[in-house]
PDB file of N, CA and C in Angstrom:
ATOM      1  N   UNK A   1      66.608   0.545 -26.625  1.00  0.00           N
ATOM      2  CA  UNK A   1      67.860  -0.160 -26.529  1.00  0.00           C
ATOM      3  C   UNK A   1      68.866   0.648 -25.711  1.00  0.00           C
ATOM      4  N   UNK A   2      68.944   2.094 -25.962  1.00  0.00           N
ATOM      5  CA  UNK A   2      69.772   2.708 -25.334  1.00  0.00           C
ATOM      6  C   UNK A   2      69.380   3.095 -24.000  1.00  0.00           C
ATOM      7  N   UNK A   3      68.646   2.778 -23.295  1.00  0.00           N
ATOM      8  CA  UNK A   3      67.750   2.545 -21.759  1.00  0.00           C
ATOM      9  C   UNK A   3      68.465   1.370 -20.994  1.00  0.00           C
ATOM     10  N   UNK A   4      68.305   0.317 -21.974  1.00  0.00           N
ATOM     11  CA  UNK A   4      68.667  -1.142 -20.996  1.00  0.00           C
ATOM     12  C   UNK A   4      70.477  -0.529 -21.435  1.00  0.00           C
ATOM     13  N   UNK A   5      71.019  -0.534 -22.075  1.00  0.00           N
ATOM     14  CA  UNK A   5      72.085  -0.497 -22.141  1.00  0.00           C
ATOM     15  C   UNK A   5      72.830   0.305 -20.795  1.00  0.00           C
ATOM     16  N   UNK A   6      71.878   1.009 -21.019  1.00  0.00           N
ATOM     17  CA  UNK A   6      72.563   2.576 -19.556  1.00  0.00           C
ATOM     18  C   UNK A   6      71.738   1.948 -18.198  1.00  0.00           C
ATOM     19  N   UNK A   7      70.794   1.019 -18.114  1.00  0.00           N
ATOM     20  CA  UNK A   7      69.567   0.637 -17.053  1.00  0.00           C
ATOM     21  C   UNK A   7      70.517  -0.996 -16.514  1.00  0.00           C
ATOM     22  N   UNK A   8      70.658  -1.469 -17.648  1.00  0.00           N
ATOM     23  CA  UNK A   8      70.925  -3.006 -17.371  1.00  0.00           C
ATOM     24  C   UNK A   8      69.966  -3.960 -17.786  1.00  0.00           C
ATOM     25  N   UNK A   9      68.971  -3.546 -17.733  1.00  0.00           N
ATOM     26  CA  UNK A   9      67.360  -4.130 -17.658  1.00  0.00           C
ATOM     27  C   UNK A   9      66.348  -3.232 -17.866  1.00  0.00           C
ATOM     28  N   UNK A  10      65.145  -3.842 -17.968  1.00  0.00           N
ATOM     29  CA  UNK A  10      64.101  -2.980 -18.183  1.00  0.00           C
ATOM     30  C   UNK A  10      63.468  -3.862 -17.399  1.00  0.00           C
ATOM     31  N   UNK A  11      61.973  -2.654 -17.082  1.00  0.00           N
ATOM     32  CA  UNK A  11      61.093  -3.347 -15.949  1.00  0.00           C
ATOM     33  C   UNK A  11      60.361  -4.688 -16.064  1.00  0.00           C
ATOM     34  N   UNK A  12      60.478  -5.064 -17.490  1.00  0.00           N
ATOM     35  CA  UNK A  12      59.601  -6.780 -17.961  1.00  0.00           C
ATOM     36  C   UNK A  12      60.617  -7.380 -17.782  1.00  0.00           C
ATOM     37  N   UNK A  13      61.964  -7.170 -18.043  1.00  0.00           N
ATOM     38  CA  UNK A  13      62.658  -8.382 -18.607  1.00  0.00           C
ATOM     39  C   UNK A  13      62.587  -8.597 -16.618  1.00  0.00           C
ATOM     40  N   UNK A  14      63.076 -10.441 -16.878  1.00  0.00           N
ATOM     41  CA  UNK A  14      62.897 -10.468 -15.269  1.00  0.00           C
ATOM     42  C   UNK A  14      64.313 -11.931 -15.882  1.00  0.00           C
ATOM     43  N   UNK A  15      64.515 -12.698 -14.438  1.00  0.00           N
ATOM     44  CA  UNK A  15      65.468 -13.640 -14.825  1.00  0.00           C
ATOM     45  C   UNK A  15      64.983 -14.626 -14.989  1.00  0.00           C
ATOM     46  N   UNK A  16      65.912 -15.691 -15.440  1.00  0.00           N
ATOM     47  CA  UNK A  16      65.396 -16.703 -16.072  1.00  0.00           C
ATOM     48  C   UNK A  16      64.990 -17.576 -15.253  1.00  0.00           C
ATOM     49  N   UNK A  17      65.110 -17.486 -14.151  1.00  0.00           N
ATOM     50  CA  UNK A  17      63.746 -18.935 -13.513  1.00  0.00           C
ATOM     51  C   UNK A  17      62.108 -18.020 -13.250  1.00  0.00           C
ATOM     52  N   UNK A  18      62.133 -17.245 -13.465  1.00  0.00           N
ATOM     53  CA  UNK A  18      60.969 -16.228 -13.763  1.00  0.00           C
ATOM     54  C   UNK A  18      60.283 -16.171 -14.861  1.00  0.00           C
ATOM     55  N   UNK A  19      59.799 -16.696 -15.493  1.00  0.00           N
ATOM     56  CA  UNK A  19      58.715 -16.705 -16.602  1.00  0.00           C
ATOM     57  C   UNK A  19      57.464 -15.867 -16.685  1.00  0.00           C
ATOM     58  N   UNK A  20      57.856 -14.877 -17.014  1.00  0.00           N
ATOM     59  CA  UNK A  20      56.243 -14.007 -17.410  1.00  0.00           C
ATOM     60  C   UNK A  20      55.272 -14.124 -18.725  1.00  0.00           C
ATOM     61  N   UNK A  21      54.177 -14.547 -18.275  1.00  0.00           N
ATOM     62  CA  UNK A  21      53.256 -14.348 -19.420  1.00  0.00           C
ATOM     63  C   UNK A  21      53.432 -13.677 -20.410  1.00  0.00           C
ATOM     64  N   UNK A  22      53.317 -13.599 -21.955  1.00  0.00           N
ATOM     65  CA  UNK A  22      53.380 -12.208 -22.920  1.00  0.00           C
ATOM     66  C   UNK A  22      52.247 -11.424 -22.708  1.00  0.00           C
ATOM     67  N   UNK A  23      51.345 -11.379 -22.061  1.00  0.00           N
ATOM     68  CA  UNK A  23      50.230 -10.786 -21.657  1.00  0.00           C
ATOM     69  C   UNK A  23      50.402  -9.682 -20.571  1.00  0.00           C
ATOM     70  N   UNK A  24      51.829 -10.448 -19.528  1.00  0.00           N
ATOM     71  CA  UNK A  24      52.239 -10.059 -18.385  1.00  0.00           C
ATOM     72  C   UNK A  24      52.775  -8.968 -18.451  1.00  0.00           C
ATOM     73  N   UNK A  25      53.859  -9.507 -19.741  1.00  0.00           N
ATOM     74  CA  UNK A  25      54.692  -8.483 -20.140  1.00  0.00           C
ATOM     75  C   UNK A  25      54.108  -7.591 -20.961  1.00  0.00           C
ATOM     76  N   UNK A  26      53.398  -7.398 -21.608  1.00  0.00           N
ATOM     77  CA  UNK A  26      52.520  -6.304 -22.216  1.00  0.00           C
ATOM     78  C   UNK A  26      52.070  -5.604 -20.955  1.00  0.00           C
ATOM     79  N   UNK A  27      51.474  -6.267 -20.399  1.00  0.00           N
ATOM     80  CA  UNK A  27      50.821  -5.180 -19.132  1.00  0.00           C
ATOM     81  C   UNK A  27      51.768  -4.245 -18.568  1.00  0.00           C
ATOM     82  N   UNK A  28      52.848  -4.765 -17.906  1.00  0.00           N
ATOM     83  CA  UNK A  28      54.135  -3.994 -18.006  1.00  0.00           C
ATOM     84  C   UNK A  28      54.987  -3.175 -18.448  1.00  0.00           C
ATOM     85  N   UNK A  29      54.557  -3.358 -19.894  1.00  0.00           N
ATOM     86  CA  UNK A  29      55.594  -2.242 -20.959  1.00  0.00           C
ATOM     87  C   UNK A  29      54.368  -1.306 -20.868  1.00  0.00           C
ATOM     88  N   UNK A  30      52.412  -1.698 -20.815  1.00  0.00           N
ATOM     89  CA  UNK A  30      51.569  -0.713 -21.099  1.00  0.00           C
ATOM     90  C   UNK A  30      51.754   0.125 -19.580  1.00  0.00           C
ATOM     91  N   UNK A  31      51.946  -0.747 -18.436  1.00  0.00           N
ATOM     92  CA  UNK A  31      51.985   0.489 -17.181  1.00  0.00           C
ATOM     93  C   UNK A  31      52.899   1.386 -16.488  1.00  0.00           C
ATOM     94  N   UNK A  32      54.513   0.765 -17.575  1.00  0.00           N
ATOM     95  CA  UNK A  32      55.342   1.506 -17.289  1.00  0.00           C
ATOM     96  C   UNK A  32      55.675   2.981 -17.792  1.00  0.00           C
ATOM     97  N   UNK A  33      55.572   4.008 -17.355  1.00  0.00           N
ATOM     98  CA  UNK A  33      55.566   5.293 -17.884  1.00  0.00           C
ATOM     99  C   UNK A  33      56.776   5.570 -18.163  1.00  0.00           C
ATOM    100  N   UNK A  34      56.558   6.633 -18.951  1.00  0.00           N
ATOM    101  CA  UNK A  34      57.996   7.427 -18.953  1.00  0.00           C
ATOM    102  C   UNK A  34      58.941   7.618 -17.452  1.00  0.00           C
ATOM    103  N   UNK A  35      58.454   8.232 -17.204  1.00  0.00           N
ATOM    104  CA  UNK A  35      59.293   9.342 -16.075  1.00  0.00           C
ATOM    105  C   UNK A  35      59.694   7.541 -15.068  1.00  0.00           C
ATOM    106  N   UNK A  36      58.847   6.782 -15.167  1.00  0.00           N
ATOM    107  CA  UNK A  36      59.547   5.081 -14.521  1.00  0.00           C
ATOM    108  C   UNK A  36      60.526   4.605 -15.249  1.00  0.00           C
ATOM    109  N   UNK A  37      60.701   4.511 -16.392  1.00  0.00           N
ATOM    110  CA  UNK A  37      61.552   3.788 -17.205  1.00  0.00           C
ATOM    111  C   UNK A  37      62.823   4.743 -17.524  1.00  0.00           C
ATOM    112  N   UNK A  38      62.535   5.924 -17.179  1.00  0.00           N
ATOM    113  CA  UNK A  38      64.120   7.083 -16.873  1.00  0.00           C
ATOM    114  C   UNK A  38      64.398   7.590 -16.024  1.00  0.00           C
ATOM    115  N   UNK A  39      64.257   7.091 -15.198  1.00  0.00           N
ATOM    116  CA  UNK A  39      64.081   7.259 -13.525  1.00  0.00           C
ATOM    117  C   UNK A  39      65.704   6.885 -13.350  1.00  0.00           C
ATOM    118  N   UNK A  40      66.984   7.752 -13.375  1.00  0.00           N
ATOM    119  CA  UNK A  40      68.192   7.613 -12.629  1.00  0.00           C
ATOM    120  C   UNK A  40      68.525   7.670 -13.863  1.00  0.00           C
ATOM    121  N   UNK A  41      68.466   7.952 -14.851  1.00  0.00           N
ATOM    122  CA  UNK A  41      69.542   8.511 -15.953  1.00  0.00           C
ATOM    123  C   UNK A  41      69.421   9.945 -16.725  1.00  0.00           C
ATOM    124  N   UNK A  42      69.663  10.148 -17.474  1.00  0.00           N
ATOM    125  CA  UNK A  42      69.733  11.792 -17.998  1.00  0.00           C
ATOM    126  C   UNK A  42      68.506  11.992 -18.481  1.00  0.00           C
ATOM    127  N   UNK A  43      67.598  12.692 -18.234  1.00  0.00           N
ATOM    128  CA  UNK A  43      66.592  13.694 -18.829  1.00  0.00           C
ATOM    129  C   UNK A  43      66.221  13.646 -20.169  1.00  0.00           C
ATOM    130  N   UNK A  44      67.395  13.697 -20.601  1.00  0.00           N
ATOM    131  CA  UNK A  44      66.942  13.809 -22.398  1.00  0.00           C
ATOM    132  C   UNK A  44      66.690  12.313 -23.223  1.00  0.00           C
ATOM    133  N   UNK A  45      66.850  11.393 -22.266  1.00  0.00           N
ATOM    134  CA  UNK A  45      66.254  10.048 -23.202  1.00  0.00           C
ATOM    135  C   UNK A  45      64.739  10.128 -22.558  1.00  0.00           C
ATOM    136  N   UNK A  46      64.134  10.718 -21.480  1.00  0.00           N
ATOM    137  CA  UNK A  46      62.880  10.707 -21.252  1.00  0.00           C
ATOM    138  C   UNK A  46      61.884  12.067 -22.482  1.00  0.00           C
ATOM    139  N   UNK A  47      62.830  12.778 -22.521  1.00  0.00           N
ATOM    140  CA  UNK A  47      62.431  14.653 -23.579  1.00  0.00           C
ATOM    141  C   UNK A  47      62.475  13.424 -24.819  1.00  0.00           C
ATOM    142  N   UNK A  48      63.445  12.816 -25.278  1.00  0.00           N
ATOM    143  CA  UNK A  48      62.982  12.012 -26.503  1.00  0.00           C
ATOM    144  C   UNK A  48      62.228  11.259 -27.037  1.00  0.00           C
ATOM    145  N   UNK A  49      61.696  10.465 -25.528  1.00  0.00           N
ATOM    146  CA  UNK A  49      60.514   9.750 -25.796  1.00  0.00           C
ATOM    147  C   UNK A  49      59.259   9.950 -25.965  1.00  0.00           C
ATOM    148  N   UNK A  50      59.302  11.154 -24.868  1.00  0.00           N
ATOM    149  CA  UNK A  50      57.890  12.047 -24.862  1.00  0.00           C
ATOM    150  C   UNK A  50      57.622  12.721 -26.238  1.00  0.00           C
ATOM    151  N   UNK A  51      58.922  13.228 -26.593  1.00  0.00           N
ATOM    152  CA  UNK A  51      58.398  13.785 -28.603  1.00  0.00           C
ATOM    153  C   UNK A  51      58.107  12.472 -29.135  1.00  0.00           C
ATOM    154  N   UNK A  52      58.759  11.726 -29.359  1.00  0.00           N
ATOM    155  CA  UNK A  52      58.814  10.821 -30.354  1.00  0.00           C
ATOM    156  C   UNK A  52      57.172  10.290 -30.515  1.00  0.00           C
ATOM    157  N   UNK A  53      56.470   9.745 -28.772  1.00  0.00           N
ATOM    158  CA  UNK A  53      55.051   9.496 -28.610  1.00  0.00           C
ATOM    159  C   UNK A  53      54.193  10.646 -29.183  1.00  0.00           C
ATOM    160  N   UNK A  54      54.841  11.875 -29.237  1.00  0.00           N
ATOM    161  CA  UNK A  54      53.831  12.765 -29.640  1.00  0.00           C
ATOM    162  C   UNK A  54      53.412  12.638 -31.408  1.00  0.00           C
ATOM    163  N   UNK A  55      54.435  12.750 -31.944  1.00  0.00           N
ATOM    164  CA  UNK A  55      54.180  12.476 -32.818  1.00  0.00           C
ATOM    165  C   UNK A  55      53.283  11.959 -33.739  1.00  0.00           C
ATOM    166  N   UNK A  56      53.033  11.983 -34.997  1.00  0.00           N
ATOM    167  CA  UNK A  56      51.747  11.002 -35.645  1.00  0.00           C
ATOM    168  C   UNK A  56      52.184   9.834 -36.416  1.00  0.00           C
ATOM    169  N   UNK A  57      51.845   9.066 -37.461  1.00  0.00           N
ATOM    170  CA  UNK A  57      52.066   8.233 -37.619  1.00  0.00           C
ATOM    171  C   UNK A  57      53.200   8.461 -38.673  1.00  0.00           C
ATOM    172  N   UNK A  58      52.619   9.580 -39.739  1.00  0.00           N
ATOM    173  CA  UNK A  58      52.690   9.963 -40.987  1.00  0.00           C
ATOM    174  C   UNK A  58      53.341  11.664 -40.315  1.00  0.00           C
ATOM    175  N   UNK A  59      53.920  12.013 -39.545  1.00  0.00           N
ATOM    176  CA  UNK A  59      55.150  13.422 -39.304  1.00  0.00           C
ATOM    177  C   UNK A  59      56.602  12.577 -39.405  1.00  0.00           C
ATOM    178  N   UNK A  60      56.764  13.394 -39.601  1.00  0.00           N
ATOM    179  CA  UNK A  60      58.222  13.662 -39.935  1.00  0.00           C
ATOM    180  C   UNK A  60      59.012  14.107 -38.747  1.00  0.00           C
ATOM    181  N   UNK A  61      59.892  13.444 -37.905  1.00  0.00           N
ATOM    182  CA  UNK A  61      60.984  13.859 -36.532  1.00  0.00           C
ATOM    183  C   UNK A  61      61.664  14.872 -37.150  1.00  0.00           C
ATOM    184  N   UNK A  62      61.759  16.050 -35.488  1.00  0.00           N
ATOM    185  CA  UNK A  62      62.327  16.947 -36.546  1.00  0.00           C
ATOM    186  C   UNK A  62      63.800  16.114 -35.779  1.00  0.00           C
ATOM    187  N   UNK A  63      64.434  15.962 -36.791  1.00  0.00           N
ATOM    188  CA  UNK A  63      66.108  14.978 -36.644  1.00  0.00           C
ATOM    189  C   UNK A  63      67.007  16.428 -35.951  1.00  0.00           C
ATOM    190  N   UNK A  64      67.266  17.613 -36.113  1.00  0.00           N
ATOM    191  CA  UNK A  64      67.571  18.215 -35.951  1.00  0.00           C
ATOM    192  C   UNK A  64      67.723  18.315 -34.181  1.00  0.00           C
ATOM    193  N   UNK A  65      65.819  18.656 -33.720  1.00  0.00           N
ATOM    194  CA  UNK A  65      66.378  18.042 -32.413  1.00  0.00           C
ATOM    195  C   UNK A  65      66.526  17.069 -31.685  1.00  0.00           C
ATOM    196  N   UNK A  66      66.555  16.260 -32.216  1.00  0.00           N
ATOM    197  CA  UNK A  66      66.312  14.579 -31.825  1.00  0.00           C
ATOM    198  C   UNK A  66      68.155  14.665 -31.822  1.00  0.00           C
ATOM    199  N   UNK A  67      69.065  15.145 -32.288  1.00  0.00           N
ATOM    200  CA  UNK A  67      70.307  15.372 -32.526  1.00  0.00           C
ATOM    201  C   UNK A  67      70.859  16.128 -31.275  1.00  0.00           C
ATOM    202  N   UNK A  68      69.861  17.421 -30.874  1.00  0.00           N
ATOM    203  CA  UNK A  68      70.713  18.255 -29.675  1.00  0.00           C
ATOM    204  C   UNK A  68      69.954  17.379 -28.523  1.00  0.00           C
ATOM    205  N   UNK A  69      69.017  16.785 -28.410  1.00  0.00           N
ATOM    206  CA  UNK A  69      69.326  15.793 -26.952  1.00  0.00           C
ATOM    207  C   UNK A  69      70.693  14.671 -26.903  1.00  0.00           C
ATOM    208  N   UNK A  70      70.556  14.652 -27.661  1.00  0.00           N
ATOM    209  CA  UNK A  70      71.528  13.009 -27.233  1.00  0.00           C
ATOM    210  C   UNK A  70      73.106  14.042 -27.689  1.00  0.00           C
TER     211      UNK A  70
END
């Protein structure tokens, strides 16, 4: 949320005489990478995402630094 907010958009959403498949758009959210989807804004919403993916299902964020990025 805080991407499109600072982006405008994200790479699926498209306009409305544009209709993409949900298939389409899956393919899209699956081929868009990090370092694409923070491409022209600050560093540390891409450092957040990359932990956050690291993560397991069942860890615990450490909140602490999830706090000194942002």
């Amino acid at each position: 949320m805080l991407i499109y907010f600072l982006l405008g958009s994200l790479p699926w959403l498209t306009s409305n005489h544009e209709k993409l498949s949900t298939s389409d758009i899956l393919e899209c959210k699956v081929d868009t990478t990090i370092a694409d989807l923070c491409n022209g804004i600050p560093s540390e919403f891409s450092n957040l995402l990359v932990y956050s993916r690291s993560l397991s299902f069942s860890e615990d964020p450490d909140y602490d630094y999830l706090r000194s990025l942002l």
